[in-house]
C-alpha atoms as a PDB file:
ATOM      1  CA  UNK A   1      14.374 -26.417  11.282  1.00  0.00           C
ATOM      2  CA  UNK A   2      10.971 -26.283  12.600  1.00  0.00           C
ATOM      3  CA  UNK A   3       8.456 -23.727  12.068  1.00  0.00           C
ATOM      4  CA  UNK A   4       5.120 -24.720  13.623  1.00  0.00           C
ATOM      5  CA  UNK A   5       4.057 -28.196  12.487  1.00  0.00           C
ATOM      6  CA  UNK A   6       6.028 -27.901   9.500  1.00  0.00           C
ATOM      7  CA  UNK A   7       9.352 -29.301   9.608  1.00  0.00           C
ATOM      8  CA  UNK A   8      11.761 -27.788   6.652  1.00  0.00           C
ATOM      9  CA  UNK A   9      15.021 -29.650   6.271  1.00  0.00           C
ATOM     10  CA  UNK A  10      17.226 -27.024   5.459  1.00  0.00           C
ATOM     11  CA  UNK A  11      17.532 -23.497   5.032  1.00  0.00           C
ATOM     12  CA  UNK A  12      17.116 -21.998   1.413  1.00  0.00           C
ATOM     13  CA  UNK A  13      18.619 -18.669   0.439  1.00  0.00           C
ATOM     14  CA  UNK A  14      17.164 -16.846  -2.060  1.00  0.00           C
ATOM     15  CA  UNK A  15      19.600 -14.530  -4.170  1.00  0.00           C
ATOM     16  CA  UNK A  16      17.528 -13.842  -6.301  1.00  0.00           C
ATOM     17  CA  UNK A  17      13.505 -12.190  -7.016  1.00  0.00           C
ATOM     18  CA  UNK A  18      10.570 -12.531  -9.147  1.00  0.00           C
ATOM     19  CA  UNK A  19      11.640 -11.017 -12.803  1.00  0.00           C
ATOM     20  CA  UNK A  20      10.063  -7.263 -13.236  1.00  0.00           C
ATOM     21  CA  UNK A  21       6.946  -7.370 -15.224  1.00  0.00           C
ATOM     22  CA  UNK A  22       6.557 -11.258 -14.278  1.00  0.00           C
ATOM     23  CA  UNK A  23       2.869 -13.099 -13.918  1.00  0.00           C
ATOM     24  CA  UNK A  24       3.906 -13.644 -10.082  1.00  0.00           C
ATOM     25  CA  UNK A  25       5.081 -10.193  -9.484  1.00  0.00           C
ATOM     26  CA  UNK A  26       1.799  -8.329  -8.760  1.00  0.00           C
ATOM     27  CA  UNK A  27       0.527 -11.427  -6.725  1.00  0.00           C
ATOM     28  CA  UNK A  28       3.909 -11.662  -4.829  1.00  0.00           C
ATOM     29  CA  UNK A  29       3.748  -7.691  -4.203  1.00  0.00           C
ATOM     30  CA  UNK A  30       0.086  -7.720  -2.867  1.00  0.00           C
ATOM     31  CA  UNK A  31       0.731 -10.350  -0.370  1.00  0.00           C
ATOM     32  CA  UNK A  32       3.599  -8.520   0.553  1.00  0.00           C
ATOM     33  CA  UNK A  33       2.123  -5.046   0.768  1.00  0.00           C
ATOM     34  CA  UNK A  34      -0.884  -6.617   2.776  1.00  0.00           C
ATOM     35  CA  UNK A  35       0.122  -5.132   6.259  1.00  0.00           C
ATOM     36  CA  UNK A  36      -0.366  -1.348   4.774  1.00  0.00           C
ATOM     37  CA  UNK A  37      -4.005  -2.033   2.765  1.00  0.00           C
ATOM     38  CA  UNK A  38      -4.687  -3.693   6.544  1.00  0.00           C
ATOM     39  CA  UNK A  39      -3.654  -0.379   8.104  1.00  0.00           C
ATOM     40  CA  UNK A  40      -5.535   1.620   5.816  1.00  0.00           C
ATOM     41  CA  UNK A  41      -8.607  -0.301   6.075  1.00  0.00           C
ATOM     42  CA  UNK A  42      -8.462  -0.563   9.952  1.00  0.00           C
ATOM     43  CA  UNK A  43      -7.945   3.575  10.021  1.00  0.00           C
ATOM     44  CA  UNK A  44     -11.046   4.096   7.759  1.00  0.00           C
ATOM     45  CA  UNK A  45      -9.632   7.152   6.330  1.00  0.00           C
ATOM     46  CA  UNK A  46     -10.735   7.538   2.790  1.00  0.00           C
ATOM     47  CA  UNK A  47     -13.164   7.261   0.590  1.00  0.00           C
ATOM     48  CA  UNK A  48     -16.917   4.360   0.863  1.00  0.00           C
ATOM     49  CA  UNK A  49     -18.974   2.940  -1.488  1.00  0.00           C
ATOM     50  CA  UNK A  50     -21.915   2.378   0.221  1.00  0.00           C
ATOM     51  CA  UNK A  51     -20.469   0.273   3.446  1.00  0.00           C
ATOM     52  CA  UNK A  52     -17.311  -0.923   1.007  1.00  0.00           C
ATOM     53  CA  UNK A  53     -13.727   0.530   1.971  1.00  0.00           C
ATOM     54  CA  UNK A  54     -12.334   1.402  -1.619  1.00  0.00           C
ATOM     55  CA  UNK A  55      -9.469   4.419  -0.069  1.00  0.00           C
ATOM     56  CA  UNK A  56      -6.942   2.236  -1.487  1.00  0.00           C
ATOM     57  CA  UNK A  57      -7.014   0.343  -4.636  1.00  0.00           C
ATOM     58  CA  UNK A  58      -3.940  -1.362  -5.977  1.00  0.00           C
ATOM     59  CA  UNK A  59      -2.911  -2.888  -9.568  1.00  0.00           C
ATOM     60  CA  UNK A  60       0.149  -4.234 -10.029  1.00  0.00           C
ATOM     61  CA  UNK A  61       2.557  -2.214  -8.113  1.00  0.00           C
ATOM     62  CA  UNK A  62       0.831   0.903  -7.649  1.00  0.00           C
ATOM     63  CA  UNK A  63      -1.249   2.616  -4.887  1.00  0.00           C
ATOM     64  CA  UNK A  64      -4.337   5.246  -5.596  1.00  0.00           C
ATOM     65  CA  UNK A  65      -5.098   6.796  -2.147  1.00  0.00           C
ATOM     66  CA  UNK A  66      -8.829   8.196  -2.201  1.00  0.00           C
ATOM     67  CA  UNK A  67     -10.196  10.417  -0.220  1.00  0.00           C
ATOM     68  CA  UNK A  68     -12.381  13.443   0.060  1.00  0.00           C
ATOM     69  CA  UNK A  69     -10.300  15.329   2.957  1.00  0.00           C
ATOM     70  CA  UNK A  70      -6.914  16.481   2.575  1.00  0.00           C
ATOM     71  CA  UNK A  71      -6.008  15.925   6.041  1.00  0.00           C
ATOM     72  CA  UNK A  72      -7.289  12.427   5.587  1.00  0.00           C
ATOM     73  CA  UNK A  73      -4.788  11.537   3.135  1.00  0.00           C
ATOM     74  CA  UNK A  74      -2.284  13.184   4.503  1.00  0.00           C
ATOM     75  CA  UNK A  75      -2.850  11.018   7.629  1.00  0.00           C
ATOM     76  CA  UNK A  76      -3.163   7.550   4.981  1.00  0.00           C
ATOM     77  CA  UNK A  77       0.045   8.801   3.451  1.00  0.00           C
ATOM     78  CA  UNK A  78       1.673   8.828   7.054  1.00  0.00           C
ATOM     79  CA  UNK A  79      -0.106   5.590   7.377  1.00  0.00           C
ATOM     80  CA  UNK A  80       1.497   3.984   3.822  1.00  0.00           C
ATOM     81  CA  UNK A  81       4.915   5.264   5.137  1.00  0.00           C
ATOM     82  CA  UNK A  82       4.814   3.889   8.466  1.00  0.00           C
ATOM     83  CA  UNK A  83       4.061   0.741   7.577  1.00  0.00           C
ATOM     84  CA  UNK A  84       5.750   0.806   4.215  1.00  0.00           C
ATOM     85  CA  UNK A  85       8.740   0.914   6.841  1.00  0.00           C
ATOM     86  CA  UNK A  86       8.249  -1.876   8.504  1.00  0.00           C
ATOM     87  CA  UNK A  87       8.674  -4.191   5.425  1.00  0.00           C
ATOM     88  CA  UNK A  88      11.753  -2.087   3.717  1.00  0.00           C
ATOM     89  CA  UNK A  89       9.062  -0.301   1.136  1.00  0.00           C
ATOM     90  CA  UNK A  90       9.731   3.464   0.242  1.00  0.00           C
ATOM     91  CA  UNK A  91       7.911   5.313  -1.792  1.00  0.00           C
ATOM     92  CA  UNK A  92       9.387   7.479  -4.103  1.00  0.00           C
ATOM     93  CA  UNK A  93       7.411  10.964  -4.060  1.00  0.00           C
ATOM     94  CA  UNK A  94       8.946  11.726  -6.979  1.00  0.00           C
ATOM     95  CA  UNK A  95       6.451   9.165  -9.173  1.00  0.00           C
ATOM     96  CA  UNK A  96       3.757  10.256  -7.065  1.00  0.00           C
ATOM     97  CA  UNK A  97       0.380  12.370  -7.794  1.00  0.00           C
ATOM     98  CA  UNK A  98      -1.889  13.980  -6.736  1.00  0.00           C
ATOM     99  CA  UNK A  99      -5.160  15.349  -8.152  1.00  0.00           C
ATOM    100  CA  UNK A 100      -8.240  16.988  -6.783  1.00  0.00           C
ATOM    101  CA  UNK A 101     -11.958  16.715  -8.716  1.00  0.00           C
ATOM    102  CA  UNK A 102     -14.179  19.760  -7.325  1.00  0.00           C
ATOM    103  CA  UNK A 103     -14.171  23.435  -5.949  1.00  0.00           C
ATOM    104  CA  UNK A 104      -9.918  24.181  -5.451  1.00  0.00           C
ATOM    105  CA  UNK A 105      -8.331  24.992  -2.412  1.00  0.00           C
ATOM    106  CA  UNK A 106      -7.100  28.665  -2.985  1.00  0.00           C
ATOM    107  CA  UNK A 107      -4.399  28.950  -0.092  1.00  0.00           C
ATOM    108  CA  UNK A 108      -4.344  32.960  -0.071  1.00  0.00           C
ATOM    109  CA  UNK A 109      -8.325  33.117   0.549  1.00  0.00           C
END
């Protein structure tokens, strides 16, 4: 096979992935999960430091969405699912939070 100037001389399967709670896991995950902080980042929906982007931070395996509009996250949720799609990732709403710090939204106002 050829792939660019790299010539590979045969195909490997792989039957096999990284073992859960492995060193290479969270590197392996990041560089897979890379098209959805890209998304995120190129939306600039969420929360700044100063000029720095920090509406999604990431350790390990997990995602914390910031941001200081509702709507906003919705829309990076949408964003997170969209693309999550793209690369077989779902996220499971069910080991999901959410938290607000400030004045609450009373619905019924």
């Amino acid at each position: 096979m050829l792939d660019g100037n790299v010539v590979i001389p045969h195909l490997v399967i792989i039957r096999s992935g990284v073992r859960q709670g492995g060193v290479l896991s969270p590197a392996l995950f990041n560089i897979y999960i890379r098209c959805v902080i890209d998304s995120l980042v190129k939306s600039d929906l969420g929360c700044h430091v100063y000029d720095v982007y920090v509406g999604c931070l990431m350790y390990a395996d997990d995602i914390i969405l910031l941001s200081a509009s509702v709507v906003h996250l919705q829309s990076m949720l949408d964003i997170c699912r969209k693309e999550g799609s793209k690369i077989d990732i779902m996220f499971n709403a069910k080991k999901s939070s959410l938290f607000t710090v400030g004045k609450s939204y009373d619905q019924n106002r």
